[in-house]
PDB file of N, CA and C in Angstrom:
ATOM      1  N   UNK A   1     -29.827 -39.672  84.895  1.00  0.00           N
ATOM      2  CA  UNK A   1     -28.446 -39.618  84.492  1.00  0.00           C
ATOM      3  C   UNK A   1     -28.001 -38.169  84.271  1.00  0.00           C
ATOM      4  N   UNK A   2     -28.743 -37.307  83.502  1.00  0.00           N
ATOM      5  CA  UNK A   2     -28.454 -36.062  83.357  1.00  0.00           C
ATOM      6  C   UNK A   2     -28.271 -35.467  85.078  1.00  0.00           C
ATOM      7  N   UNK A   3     -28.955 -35.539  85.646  1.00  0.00           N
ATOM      8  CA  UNK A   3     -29.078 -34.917  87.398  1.00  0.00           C
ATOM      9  C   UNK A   3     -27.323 -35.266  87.544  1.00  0.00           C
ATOM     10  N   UNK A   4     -26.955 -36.638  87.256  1.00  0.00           N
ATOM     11  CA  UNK A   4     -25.670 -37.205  88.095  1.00  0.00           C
ATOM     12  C   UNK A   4     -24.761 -35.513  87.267  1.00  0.00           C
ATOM     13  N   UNK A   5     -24.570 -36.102  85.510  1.00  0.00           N
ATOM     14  CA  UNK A   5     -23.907 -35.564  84.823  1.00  0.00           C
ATOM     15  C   UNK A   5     -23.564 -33.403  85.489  1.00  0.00           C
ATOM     16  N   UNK A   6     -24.864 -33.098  85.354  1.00  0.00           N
ATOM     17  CA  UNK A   6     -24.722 -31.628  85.999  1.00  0.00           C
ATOM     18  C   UNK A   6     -24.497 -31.549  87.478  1.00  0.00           C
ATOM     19  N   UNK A   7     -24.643 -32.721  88.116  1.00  0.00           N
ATOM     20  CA  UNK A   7     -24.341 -32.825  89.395  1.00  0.00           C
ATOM     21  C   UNK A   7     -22.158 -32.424  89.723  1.00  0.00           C
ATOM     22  N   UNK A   8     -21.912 -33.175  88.842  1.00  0.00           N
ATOM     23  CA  UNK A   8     -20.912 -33.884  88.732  1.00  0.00           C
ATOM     24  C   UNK A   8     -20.361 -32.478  87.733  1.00  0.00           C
ATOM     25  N   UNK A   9     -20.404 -31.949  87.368  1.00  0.00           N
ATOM     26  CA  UNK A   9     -20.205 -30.384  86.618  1.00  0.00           C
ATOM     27  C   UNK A   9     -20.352 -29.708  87.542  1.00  0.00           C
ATOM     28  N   UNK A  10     -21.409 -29.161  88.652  1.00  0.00           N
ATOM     29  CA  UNK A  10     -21.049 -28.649  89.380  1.00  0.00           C
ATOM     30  C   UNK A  10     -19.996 -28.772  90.355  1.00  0.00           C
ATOM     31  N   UNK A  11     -19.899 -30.148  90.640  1.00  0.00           N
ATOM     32  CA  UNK A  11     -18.872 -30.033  91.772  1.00  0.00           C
ATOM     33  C   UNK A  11     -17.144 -29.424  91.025  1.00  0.00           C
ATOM     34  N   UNK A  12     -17.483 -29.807  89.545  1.00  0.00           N
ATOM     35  CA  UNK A  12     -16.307 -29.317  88.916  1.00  0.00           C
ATOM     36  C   UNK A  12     -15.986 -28.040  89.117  1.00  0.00           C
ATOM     37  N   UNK A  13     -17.170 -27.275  88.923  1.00  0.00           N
ATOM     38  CA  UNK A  13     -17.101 -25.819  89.128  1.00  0.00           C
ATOM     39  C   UNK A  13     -17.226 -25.264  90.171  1.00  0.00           C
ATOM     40  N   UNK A  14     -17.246 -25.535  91.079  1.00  0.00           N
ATOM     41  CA  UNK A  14     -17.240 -25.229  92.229  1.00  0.00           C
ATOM     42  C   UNK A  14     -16.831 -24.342  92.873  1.00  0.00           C
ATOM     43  N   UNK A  15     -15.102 -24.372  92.910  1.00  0.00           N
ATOM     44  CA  UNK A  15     -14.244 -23.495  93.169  1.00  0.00           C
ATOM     45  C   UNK A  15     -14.859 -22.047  92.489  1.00  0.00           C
ATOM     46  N   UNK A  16     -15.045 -22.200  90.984  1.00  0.00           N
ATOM     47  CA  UNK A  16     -15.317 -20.784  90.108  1.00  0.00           C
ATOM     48  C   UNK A  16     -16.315 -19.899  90.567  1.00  0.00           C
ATOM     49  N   UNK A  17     -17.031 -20.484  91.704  1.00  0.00           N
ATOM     50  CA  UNK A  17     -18.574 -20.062  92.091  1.00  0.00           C
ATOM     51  C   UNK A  17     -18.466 -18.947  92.983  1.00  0.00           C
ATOM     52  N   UNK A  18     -16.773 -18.747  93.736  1.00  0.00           N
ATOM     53  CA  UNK A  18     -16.298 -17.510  94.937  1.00  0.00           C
ATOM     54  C   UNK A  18     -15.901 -16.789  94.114  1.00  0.00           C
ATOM     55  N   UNK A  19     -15.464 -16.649  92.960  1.00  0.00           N
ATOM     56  CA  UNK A  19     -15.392 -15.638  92.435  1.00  0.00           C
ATOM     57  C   UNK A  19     -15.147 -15.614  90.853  1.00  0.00           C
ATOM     58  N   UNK A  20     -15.151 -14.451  89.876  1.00  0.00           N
ATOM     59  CA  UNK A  20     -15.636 -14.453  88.857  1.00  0.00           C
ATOM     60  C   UNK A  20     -13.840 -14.415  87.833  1.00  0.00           C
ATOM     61  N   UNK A  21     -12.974 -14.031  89.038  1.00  0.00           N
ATOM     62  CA  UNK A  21     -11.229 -14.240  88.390  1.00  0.00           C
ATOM     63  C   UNK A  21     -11.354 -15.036  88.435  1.00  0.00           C
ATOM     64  N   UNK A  22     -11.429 -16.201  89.344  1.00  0.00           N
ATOM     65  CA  UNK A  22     -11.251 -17.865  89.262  1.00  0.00           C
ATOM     66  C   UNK A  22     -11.611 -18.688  88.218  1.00  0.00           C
ATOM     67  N   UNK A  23     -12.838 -18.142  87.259  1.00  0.00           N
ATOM     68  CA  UNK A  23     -13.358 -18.966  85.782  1.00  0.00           C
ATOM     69  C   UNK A  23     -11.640 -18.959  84.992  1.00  0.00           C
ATOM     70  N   UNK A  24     -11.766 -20.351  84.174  1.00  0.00           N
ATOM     71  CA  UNK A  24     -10.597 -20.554  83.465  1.00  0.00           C
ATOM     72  C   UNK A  24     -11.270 -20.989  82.302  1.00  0.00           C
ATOM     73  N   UNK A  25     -10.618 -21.405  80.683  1.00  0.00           N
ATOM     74  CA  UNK A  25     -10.591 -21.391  79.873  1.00  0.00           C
ATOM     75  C   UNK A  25     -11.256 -22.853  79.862  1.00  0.00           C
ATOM     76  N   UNK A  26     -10.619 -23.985  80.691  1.00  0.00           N
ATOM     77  CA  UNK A  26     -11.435 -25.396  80.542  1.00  0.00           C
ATOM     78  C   UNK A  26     -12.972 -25.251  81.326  1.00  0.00           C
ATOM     79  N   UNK A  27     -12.974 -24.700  82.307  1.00  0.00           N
ATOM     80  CA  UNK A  27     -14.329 -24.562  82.976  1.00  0.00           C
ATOM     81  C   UNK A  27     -15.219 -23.480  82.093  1.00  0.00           C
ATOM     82  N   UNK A  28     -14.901 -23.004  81.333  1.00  0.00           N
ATOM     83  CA  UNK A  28     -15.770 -21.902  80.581  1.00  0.00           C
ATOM     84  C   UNK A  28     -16.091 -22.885  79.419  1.00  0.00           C
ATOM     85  N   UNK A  29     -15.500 -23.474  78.600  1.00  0.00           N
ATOM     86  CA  UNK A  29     -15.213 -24.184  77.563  1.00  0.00           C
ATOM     87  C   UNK A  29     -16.430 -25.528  77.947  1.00  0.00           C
ATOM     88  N   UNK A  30     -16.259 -26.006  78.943  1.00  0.00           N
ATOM     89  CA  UNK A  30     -16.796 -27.393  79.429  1.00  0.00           C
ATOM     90  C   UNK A  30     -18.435 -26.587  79.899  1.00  0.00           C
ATOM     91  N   UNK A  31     -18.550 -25.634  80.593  1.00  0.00           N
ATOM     92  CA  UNK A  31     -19.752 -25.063  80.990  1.00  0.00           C
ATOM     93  C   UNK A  31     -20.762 -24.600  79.673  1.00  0.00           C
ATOM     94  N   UNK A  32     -20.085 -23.953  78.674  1.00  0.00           N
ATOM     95  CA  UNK A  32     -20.752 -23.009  77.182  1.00  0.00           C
ATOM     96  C   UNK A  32     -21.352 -24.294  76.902  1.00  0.00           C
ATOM     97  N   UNK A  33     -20.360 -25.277  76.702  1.00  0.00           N
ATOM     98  CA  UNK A  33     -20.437 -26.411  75.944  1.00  0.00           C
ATOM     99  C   UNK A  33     -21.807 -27.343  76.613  1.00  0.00           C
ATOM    100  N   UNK A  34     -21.938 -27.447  77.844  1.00  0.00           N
ATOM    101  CA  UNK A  34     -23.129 -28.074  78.164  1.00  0.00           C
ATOM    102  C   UNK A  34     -24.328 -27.700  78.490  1.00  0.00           C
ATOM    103  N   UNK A  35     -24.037 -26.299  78.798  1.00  0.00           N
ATOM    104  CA  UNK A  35     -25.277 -25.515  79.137  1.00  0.00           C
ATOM    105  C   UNK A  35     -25.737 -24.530  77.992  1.00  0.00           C
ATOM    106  N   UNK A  36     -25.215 -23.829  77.683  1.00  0.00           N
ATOM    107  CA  UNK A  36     -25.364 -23.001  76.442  1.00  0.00           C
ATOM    108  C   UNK A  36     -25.662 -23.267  74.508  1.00  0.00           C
ATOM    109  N   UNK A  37     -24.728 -24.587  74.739  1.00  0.00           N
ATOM    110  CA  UNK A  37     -25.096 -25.198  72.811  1.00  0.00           C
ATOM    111  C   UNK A  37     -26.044 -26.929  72.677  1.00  0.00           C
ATOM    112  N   UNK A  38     -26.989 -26.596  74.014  1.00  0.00           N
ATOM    113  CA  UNK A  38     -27.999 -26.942  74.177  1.00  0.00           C
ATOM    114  C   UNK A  38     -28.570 -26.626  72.832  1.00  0.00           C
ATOM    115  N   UNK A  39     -29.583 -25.332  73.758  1.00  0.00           N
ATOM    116  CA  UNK A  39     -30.068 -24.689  72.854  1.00  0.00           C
ATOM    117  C   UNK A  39     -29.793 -23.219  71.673  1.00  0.00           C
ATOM    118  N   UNK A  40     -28.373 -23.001  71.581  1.00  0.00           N
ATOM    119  CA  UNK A  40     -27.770 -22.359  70.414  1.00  0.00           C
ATOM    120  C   UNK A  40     -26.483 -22.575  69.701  1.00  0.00           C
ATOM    121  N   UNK A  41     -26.718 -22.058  69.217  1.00  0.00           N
ATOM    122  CA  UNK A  41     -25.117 -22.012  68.249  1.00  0.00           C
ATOM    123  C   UNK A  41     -24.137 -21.391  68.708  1.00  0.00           C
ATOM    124  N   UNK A  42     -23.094 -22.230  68.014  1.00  0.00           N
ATOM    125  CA  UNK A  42     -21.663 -20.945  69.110  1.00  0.00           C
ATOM    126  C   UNK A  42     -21.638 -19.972  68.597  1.00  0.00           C
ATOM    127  N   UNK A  43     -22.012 -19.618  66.816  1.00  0.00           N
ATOM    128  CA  UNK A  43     -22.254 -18.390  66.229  1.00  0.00           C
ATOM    129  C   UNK A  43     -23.293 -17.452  66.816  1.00  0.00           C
ATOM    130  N   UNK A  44     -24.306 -17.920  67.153  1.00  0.00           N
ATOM    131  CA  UNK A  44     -24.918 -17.140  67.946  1.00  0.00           C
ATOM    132  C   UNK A  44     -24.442 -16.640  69.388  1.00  0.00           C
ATOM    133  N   UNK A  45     -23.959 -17.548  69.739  1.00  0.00           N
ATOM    134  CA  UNK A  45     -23.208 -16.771  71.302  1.00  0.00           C
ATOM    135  C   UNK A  45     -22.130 -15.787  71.276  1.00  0.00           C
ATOM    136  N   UNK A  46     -21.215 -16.476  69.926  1.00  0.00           N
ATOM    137  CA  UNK A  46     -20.023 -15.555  69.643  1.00  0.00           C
ATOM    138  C   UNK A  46     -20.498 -14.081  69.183  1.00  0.00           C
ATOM    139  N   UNK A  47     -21.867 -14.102  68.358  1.00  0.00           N
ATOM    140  CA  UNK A  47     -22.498 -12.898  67.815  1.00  0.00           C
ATOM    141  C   UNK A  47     -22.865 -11.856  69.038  1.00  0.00           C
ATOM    142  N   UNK A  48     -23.267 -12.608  69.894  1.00  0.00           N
ATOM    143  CA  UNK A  48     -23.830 -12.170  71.766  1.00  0.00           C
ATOM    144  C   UNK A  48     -22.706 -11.347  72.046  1.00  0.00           C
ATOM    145  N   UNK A  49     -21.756 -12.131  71.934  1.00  0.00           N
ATOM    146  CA  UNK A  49     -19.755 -11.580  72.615  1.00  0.00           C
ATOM    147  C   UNK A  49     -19.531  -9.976  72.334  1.00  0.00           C
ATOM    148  N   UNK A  50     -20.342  -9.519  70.632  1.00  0.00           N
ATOM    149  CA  UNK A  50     -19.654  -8.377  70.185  1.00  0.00           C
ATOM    150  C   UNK A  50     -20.660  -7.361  70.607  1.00  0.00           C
ATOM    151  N   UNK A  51     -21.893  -8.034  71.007  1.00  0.00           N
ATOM    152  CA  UNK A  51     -22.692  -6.919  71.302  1.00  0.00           C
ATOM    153  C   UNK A  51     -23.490  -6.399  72.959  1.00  0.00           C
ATOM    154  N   UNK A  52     -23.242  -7.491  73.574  1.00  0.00           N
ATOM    155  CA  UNK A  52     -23.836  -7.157  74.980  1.00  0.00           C
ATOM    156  C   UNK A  52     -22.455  -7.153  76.139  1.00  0.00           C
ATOM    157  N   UNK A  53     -22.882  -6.369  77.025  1.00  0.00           N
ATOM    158  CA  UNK A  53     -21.867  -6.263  77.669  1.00  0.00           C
ATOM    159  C   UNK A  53     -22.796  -6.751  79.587  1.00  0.00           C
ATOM    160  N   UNK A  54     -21.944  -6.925  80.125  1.00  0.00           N
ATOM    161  CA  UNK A  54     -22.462  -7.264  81.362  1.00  0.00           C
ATOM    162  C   UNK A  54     -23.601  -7.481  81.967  1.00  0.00           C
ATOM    163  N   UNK A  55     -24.100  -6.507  81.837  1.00  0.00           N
ATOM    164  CA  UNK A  55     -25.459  -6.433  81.800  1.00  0.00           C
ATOM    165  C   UNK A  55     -27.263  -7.193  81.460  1.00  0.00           C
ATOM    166  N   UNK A  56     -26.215  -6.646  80.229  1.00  0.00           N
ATOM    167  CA  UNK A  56     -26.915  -7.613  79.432  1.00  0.00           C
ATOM    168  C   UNK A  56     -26.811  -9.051  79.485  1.00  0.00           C
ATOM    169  N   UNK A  57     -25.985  -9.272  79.372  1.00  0.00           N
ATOM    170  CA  UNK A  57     -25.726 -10.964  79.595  1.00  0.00           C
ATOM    171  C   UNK A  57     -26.399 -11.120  80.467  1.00  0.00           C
ATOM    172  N   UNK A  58     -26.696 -10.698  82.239  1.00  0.00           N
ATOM    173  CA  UNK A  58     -27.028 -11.135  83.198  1.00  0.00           C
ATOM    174  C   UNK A  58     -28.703 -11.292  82.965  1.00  0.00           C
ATOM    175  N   UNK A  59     -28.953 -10.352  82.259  1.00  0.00           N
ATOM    176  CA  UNK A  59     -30.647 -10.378  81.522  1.00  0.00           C
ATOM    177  C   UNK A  59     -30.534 -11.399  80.915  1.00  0.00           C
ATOM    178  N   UNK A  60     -30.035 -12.039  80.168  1.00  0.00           N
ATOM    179  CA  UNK A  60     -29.981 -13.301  78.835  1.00  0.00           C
ATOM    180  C   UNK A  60     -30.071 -14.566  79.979  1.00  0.00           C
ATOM    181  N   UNK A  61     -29.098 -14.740  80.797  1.00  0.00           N
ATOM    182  CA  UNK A  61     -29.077 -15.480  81.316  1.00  0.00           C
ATOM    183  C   UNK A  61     -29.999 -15.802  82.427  1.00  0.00           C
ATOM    184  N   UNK A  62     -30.805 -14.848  82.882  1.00  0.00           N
ATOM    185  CA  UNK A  62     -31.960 -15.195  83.821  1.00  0.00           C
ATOM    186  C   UNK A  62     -32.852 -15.574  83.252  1.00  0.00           C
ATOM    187  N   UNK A  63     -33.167 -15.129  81.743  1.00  0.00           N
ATOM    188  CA  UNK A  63     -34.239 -15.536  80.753  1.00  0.00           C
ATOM    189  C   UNK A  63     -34.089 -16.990  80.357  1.00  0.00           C
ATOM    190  N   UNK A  64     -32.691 -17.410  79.935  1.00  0.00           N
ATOM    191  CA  UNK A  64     -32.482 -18.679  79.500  1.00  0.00           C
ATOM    192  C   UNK A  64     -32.652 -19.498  81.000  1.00  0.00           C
ATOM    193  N   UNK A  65     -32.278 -18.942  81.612  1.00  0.00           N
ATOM    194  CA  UNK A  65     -32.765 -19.921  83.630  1.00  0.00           C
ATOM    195  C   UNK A  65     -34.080 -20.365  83.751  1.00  0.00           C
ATOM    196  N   UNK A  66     -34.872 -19.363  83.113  1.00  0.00           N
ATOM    197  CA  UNK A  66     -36.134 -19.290  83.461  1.00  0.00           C
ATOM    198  C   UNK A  66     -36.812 -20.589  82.161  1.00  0.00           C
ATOM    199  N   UNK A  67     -36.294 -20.611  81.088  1.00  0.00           N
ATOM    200  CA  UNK A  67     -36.634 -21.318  80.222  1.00  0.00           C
ATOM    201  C   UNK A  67     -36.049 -22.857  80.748  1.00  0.00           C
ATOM    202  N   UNK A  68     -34.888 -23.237  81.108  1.00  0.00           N
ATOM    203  CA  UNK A  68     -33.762 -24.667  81.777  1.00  0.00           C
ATOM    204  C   UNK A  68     -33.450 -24.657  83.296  1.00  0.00           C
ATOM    205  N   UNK A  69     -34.369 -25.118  83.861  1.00  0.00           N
ATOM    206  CA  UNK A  69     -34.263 -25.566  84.783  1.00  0.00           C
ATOM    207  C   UNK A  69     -32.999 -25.782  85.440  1.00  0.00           C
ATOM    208  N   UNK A  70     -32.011 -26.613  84.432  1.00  0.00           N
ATOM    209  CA  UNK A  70     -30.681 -27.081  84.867  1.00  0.00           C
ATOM    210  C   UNK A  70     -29.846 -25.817  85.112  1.00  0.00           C
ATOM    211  N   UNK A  71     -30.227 -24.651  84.527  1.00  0.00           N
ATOM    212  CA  UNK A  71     -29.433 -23.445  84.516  1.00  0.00           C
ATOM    213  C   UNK A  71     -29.938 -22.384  85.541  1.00  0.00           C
ATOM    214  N   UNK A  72     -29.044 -22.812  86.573  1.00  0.00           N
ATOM    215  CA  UNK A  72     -29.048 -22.458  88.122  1.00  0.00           C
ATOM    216  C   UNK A  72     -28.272 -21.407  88.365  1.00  0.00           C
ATOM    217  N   UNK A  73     -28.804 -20.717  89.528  1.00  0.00           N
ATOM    218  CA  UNK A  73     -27.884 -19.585  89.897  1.00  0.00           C
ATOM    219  C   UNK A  73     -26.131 -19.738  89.624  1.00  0.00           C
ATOM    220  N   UNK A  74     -25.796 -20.510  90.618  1.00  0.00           N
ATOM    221  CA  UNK A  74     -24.501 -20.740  90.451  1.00  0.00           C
ATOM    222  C   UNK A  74     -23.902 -21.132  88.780  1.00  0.00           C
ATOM    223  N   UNK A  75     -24.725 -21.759  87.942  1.00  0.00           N
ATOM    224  CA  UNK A  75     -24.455 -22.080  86.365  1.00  0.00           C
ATOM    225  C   UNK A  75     -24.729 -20.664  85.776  1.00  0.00           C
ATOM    226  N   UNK A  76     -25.577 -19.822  86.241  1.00  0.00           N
ATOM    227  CA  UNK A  76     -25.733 -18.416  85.676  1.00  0.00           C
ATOM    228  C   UNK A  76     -24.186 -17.429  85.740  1.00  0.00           C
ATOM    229  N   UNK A  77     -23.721 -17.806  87.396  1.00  0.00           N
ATOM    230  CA  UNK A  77     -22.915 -17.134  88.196  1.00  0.00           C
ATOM    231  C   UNK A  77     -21.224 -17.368  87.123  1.00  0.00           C
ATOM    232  N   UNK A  78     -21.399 -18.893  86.714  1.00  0.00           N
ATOM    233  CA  UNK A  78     -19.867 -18.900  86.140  1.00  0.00           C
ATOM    234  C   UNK A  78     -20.132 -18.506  84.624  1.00  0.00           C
ATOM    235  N   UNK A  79     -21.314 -18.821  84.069  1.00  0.00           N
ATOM    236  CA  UNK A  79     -21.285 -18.455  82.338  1.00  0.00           C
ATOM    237  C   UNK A  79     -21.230 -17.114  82.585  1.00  0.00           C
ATOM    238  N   UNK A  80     -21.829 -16.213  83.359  1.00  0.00           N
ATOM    239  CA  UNK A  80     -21.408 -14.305  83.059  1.00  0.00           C
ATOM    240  C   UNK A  80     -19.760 -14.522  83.176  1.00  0.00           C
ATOM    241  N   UNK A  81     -19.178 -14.790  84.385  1.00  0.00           N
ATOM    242  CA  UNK A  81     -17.936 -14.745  84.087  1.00  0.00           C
ATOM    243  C   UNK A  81     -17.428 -15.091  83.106  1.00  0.00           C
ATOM    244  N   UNK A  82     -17.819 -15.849  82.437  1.00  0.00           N
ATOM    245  CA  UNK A  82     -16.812 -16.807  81.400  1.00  0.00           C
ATOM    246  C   UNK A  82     -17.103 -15.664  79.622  1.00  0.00           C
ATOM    247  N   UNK A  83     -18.171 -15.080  79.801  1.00  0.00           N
ATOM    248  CA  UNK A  83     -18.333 -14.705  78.804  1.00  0.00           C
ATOM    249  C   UNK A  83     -18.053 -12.850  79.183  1.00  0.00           C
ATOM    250  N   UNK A  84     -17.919 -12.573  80.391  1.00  0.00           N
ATOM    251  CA  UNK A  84     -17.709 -11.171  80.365  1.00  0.00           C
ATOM    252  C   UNK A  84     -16.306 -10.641  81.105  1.00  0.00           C
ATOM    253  N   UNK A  85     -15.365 -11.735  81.558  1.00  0.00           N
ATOM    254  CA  UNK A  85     -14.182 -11.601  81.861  1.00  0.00           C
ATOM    255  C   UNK A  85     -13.127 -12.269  81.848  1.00  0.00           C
ATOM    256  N   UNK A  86     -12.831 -13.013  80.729  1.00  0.00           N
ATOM    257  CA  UNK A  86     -12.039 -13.961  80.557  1.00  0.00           C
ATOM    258  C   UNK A  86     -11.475 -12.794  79.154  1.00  0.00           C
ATOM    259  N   UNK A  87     -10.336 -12.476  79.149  1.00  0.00           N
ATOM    260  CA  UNK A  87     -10.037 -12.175  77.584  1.00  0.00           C
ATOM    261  C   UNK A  87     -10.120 -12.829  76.594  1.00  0.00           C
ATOM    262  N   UNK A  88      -9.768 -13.913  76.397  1.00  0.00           N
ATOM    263  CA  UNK A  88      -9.558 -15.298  75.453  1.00  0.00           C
ATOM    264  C   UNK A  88     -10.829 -15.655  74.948  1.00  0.00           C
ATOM    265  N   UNK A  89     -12.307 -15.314  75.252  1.00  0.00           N
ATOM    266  CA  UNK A  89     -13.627 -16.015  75.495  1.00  0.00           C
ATOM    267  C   UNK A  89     -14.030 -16.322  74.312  1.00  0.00           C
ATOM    268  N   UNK A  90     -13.561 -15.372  73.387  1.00  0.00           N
ATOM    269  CA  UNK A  90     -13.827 -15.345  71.721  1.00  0.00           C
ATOM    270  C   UNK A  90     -13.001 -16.938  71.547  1.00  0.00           C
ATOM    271  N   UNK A  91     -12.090 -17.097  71.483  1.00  0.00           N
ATOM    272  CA  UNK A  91     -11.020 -17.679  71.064  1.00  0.00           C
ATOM    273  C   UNK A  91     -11.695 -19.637  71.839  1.00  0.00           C
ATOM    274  N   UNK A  92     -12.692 -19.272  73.264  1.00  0.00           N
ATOM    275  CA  UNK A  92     -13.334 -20.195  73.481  1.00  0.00           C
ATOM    276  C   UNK A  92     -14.603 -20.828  72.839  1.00  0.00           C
ATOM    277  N   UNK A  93     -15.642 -19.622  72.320  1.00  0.00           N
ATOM    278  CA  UNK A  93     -16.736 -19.741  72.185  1.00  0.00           C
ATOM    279  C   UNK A  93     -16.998 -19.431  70.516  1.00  0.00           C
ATOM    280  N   UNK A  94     -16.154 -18.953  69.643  1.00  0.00           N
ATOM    281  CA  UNK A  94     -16.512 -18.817  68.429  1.00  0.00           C
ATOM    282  C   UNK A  94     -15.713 -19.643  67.593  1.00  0.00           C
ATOM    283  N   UNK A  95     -16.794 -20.160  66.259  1.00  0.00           N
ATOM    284  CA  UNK A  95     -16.122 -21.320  65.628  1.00  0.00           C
ATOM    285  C   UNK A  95     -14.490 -20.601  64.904  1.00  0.00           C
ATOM    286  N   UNK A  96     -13.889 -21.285  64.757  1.00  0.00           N
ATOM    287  CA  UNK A  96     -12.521 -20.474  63.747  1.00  0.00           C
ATOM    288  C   UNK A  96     -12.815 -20.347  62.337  1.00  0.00           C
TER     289      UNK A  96
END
């Protein structure tokens, strides 16, 4: 069931996968949310927000790939976007 579920997320995201302007606020929101608060907190990700920049993230995220299987190139490809070029991302990913 999980295979269908991320199956069925990807095809959502799909479009976001040509390029890194194309991530939007529901596909960032719906992606953090299933792939990312797995295994952390949004405080912890939001804490991530103030201190790594591009780079870095792309390191975090090959590490967390390497740990979840489900977290695939293309799932790598839209969470950097979502967390390193969206302005709003705070406003997505940290509690109020």
């Amino acid at each position: 069931m999980r295979i269908v579920y991320s199956l069925l997320v990807f095809l959502f995201l799909c479009p976001a996968l040509l390029s890194a302007a194309e991530v939007n606020q529901g596909q960032c929101a719906s992606t953090i949310n299933m792939y990312c608060t797995m295994c952390h907190t949004t405080e912890r990700i939001c804490a991530g927000l103030q201190k790594n920049d591009s780079d870095a993230w792309k390191k975090i995220l090959q590490r967390m790939s390497d740990n979840n299987e489900d977290i695939d190139a293309g799932v790598r490809k839209v969470v950097h976007a979502c967390l390193t070029s969206l302005p709003s991302v705070k406003s997505i990913v940290c509690p109020k």
